[in-house]
C-alpha atoms as a PDB file:
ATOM      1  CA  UNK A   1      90.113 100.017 100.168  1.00  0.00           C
ATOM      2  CA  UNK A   2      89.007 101.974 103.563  1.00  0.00           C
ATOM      3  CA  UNK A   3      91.225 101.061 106.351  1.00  0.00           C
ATOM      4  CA  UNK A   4      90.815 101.877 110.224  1.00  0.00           C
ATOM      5  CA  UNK A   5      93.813 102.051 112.630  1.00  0.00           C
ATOM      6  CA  UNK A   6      91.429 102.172 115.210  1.00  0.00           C
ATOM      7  CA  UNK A   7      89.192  99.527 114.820  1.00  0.00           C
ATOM      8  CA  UNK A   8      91.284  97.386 112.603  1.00  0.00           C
ATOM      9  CA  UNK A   9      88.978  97.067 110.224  1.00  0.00           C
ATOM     10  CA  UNK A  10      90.536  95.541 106.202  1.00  0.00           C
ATOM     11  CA  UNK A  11      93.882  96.723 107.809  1.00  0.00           C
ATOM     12  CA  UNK A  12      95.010  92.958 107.577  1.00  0.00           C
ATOM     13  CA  UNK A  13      93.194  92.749 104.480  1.00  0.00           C
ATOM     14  CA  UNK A  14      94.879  95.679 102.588  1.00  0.00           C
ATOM     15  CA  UNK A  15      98.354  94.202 103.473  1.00  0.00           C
ATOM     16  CA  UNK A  16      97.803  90.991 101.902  1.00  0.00           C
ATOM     17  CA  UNK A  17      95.806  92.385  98.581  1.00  0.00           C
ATOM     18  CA  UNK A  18      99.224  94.707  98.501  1.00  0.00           C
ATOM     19  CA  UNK A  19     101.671  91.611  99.064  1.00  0.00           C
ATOM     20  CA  UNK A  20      99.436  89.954  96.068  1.00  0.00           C
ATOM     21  CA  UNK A  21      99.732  92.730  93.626  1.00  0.00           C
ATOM     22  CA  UNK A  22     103.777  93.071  94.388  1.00  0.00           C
ATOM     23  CA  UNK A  23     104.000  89.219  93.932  1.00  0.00           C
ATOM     24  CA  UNK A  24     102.322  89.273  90.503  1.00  0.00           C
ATOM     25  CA  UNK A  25     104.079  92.475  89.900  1.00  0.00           C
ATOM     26  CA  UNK A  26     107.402  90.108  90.009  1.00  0.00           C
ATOM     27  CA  UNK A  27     106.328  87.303  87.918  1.00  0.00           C
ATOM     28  CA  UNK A  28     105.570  88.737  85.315  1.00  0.00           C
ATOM     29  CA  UNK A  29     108.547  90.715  85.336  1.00  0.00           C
ATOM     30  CA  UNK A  30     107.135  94.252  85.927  1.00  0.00           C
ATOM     31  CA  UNK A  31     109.769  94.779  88.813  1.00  0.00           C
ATOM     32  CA  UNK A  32     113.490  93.487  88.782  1.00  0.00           C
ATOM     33  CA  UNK A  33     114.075  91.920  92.136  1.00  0.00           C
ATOM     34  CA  UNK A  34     117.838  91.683  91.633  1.00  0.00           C
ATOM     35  CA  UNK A  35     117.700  95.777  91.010  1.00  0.00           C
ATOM     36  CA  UNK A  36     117.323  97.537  94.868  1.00  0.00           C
ATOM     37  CA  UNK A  37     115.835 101.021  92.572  1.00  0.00           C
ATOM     38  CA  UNK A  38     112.495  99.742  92.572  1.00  0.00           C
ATOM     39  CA  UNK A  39     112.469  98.847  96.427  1.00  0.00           C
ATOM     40  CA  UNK A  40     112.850  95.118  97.115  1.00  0.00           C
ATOM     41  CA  UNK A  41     115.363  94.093  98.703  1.00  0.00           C
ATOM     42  CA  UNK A  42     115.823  90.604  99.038  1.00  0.00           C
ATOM     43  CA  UNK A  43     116.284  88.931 102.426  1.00  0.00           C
ATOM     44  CA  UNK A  44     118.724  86.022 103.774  1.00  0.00           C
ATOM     45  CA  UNK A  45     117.913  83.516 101.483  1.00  0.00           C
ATOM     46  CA  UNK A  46     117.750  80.180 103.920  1.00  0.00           C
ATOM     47  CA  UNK A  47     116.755  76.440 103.034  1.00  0.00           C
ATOM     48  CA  UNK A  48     114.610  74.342 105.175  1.00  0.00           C
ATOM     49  CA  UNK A  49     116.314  72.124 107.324  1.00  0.00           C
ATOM     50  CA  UNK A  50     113.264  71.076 109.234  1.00  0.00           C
ATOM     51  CA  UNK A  51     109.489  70.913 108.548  1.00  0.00           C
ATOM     52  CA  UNK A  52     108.314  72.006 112.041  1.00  0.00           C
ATOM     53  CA  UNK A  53     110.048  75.105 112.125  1.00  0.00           C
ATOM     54  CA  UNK A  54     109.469  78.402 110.093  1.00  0.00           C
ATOM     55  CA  UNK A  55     113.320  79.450 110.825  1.00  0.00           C
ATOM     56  CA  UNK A  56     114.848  76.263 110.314  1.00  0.00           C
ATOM     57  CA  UNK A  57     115.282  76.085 114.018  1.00  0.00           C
ATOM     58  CA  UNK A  58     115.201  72.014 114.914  1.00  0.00           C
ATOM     59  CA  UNK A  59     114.960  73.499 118.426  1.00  0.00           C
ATOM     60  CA  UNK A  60     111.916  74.910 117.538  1.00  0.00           C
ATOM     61  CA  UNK A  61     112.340  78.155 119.863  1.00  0.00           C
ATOM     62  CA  UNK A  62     113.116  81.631 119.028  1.00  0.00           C
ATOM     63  CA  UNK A  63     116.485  83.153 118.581  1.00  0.00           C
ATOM     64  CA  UNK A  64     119.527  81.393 117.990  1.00  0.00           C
ATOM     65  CA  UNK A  65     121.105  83.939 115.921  1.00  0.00           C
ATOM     66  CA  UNK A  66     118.188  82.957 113.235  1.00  0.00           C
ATOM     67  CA  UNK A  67     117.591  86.367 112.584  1.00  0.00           C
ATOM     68  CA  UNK A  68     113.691  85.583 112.214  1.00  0.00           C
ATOM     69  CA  UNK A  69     111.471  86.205 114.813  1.00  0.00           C
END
């Protein structure tokens, strides 16, 4: 797929045909997420404590120590 920094042009679209292909990539087992050799790394692993908030931030603002933007 052609991408253009410039114009932005299938940029957006690359990233989320790449995010696809890693996804599949890890159910059906082709890459070990628990092994940090093929380049995942797992992030904080949080549960949702409210609905309206990405970050689990009731206050529904950014920071507080979250860690997500």
């Amino acid at each position: 797929m052609e991408t253009s920094a410039k114009t932005a042009a299938n940029v957006e679209e690359a990233f989320i045909d790449t995010a696809k292909e890693i996804y599949r990539k890890i159910q059906e087992g082709v890459f070990d997420i628990n092994n940090e050799a093929n380049g995942i790394k797992l992030g904080p692993q949080h549960s949702p404590s409210s609905p309206n908030s990405p970050g689990g931030n009731a206050t529904g603002g950014l920071g507080g120590g979250s860690g997500c933007c």
